[in-house]
C-alpha atoms as a PDB file:
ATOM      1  CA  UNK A   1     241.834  79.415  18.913  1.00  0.00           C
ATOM      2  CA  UNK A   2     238.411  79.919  19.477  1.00  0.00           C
ATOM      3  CA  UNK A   3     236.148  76.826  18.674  1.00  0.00           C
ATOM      4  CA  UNK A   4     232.880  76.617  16.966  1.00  0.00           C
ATOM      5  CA  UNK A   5     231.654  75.214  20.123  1.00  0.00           C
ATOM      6  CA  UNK A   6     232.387  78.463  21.984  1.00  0.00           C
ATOM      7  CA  UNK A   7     230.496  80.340  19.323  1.00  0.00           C
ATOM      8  CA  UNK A   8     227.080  78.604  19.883  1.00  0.00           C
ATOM      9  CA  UNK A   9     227.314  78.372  23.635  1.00  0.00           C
ATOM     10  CA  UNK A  10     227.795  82.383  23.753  1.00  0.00           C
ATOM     11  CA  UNK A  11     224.503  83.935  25.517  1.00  0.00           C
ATOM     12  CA  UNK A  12     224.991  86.871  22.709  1.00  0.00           C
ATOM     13  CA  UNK A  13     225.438  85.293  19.940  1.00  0.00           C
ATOM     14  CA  UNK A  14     222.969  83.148  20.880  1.00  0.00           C
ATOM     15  CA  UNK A  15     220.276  86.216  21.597  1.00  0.00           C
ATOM     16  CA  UNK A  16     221.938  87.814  18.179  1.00  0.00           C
ATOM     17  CA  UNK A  17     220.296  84.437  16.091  1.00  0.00           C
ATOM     18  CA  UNK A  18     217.102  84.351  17.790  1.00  0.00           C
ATOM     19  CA  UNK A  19     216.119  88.132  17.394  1.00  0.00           C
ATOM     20  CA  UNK A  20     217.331  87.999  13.553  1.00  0.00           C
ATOM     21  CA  UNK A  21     215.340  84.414  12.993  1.00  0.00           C
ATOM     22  CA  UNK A  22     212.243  85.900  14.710  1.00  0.00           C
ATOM     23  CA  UNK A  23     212.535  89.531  12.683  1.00  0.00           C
ATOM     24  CA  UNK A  24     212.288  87.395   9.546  1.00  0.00           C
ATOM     25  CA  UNK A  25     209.500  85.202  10.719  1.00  0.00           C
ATOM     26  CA  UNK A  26     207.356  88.244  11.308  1.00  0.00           C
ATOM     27  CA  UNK A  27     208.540  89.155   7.960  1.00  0.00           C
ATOM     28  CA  UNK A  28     207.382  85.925   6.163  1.00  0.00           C
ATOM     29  CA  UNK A  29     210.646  84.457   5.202  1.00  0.00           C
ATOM     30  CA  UNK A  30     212.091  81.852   4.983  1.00  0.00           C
ATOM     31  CA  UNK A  31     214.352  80.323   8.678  1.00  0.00           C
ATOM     32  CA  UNK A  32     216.715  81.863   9.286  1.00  0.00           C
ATOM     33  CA  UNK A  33     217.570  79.554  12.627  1.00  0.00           C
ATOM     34  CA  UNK A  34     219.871  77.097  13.679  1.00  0.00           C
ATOM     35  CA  UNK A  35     218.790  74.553  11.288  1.00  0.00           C
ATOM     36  CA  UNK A  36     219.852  76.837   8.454  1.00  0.00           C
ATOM     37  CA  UNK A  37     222.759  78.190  10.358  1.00  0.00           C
ATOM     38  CA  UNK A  38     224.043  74.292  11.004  1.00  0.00           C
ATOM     39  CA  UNK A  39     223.483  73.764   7.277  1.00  0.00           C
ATOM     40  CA  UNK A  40     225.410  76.669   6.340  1.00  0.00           C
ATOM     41  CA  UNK A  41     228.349  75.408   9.211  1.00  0.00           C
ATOM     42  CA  UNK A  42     228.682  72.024   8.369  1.00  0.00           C
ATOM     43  CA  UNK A  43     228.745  73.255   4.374  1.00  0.00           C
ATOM     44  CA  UNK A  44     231.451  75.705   4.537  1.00  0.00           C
ATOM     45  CA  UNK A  45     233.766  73.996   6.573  1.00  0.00           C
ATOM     46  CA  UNK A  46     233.248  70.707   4.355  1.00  0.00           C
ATOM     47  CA  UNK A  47     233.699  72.561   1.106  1.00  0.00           C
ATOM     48  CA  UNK A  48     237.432  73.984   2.427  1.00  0.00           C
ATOM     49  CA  UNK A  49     238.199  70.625   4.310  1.00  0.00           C
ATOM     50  CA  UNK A  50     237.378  68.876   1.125  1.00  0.00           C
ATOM     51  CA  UNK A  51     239.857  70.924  -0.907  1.00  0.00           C
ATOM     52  CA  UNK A  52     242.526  70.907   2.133  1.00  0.00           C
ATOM     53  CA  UNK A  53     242.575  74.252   3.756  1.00  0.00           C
ATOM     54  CA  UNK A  54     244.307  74.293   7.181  1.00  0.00           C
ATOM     55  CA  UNK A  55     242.399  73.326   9.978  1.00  0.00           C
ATOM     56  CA  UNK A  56     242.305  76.653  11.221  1.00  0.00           C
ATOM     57  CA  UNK A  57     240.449  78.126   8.166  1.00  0.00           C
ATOM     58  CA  UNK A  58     238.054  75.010   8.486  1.00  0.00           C
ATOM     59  CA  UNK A  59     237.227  76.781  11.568  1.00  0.00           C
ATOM     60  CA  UNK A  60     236.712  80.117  10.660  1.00  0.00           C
ATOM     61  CA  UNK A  61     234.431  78.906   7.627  1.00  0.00           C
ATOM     62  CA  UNK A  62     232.731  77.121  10.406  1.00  0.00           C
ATOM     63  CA  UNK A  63     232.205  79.806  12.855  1.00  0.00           C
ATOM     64  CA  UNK A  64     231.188  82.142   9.968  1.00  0.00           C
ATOM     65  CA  UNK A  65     228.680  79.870   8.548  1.00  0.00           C
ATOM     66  CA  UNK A  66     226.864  79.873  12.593  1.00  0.00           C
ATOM     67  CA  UNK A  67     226.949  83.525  13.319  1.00  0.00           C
ATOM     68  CA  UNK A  68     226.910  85.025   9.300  1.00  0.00           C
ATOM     69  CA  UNK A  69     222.736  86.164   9.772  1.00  0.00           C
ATOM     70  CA  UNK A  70     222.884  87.689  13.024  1.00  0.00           C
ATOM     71  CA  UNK A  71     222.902  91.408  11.149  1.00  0.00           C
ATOM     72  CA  UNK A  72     219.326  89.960  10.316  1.00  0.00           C
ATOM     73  CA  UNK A  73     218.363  91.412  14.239  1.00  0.00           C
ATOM     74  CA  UNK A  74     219.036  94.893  12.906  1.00  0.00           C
ATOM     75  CA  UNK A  75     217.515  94.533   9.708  1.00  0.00           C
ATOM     76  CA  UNK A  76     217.263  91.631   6.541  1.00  0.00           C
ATOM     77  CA  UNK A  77     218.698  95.026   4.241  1.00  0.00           C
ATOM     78  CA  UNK A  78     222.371  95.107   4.592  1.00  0.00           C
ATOM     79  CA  UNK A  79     222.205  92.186   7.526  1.00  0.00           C
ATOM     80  CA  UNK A  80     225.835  90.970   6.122  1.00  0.00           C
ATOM     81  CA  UNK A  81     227.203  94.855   6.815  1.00  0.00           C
ATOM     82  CA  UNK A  82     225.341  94.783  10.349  1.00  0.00           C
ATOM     83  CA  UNK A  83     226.304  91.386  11.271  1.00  0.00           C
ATOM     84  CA  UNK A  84     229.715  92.698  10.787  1.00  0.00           C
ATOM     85  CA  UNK A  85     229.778  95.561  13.394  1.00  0.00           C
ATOM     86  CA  UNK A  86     228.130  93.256  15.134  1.00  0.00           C
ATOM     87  CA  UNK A  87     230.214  90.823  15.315  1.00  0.00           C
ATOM     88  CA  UNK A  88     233.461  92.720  15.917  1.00  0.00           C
ATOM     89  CA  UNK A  89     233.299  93.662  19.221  1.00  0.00           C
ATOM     90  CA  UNK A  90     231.613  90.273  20.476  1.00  0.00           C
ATOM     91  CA  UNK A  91     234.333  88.145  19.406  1.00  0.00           C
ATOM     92  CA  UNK A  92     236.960  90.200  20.719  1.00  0.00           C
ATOM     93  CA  UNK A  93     235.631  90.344  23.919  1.00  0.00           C
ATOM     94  CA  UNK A  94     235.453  86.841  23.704  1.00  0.00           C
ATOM     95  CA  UNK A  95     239.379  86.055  22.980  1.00  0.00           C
ATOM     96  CA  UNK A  96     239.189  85.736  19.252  1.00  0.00           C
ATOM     97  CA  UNK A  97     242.637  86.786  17.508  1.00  0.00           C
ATOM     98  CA  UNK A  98     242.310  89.998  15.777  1.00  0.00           C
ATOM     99  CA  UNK A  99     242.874  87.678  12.461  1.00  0.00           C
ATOM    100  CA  UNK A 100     240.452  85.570  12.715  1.00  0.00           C
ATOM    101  CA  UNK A 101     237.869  88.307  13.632  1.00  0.00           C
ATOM    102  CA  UNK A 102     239.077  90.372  10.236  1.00  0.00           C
ATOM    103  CA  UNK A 103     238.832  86.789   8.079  1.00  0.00           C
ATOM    104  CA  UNK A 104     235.137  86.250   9.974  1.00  0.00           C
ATOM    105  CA  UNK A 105     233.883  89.570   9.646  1.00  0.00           C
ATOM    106  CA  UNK A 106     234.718  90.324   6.263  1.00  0.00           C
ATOM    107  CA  UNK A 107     233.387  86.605   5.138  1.00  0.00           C
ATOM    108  CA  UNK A 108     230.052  87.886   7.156  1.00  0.00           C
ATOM    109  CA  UNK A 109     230.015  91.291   5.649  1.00  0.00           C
ATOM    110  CA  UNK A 110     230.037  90.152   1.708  1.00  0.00           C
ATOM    111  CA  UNK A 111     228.021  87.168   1.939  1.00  0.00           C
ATOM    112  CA  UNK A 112     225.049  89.065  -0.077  1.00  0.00           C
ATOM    113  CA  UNK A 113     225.107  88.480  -3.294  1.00  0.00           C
ATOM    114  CA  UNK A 114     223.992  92.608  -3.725  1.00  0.00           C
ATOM    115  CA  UNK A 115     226.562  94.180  -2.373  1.00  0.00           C
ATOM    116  CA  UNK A 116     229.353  91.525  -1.576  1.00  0.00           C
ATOM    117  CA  UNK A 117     232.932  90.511  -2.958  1.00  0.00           C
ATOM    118  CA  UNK A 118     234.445  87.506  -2.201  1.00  0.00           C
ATOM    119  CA  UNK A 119     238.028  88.070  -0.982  1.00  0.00           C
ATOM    120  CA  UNK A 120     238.587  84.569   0.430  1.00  0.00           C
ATOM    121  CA  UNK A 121     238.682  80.939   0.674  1.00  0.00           C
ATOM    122  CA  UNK A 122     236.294  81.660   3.668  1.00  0.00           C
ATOM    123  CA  UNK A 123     234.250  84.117   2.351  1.00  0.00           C
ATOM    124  CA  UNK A 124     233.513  81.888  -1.190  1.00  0.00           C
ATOM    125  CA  UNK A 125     233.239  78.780   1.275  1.00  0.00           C
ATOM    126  CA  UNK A 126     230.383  80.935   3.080  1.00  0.00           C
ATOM    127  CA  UNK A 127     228.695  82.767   0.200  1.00  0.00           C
ATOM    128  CA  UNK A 128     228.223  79.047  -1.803  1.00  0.00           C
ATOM    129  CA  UNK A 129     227.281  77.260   1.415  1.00  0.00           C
ATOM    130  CA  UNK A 130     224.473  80.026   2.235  1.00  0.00           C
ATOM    131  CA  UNK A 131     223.026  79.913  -0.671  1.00  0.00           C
ATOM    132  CA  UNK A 132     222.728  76.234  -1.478  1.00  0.00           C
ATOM    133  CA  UNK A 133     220.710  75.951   1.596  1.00  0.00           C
ATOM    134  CA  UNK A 134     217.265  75.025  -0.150  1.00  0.00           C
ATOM    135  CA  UNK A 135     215.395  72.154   2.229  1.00  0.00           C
ATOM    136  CA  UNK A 136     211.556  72.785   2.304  1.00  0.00           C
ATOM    137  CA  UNK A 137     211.425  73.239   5.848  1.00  0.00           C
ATOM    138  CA  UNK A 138     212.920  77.083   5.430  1.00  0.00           C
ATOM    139  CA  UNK A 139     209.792  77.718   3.291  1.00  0.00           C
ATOM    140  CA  UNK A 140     206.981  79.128   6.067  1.00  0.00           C
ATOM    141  CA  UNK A 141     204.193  80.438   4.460  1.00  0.00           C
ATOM    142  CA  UNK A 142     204.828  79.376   0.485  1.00  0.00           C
ATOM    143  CA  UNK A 143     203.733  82.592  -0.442  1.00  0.00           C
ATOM    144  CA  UNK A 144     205.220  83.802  -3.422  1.00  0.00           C
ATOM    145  CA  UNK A 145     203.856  87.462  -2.604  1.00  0.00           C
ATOM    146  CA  UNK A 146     205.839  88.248   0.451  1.00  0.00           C
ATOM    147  CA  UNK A 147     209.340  88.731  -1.938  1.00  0.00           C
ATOM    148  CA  UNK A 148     211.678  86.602  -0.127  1.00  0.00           C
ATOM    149  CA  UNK A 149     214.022  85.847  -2.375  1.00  0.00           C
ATOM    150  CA  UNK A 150     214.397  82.400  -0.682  1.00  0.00           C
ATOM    151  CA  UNK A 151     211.232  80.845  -1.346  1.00  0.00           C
END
């Protein structure tokens, strides 16, 4: 199984999280970096480890709090649809079972609150772990008129 680990050492997913994080900044809103994206991790896993999912969905909950705002490099409209595509063919290439891509990508691709349905343990782990992410240092510019929702 792929690892977490894996995830954050891969040179495109790693480009995917810097272009999203820096589209935003120009933007106004809040970070979107690996701060956040640990926060998100470490929250999503916890929430399913604490309720005693498998290890294996642990995982996946873990992996799609990291990578679940790199659709953010396309655009911050529809990022959790763009992440998705994104997403796809990247972890394939990168051994991921066809499984855990579907569980990942679907998990990324309804985390907005918009346009998203939770379908799974992994997805709900995701979509309340993103959004309880609320420590000041996101806020960079405390500007109320810019209309990020996150401020």
């Amino acid at each position: 199984m792929i690892t977490l680990q894996e995830i954050k050492q891969n040179e495109s997913i790693k480009a995917l999280v810097r272009a999203g994080n820096r589209y935003l900044e120009t933007l106004g809103y809040t970070d979107h970096g690996p701060r956040h994206l640990g926060y998100v991790s470490r929250t999503a896993s916890g929430i399913l480890k604490s309720l005693g999912y498998s290890e294996r969905e642990v995982e996946l909950a873990a992996i799609a709090g990291w990578v679940h705002d790199v659709g953010n490099s396309v655009n911050r409209h529809d990022h959790g649809p763009n992440g998705a595509i994104l997403l796809f063919p990247l972890l394939r290439e990168i051994g991921m079972d066809i499984e855990d891509v579907m569980i990942i990508i679907t998990a990324v691709g309804n985390h907005e609150e918009q346009s998203g349905t939770v379908s799974s343990a992994v997805s709900a782990a995701l979509a309340i772990a993103d959004k309880s992410d609320a420590h000041k240092s996101r806020v960079r510019n405390g500007r109320p008129d810019v209309g990020d929702i996150h401020d």
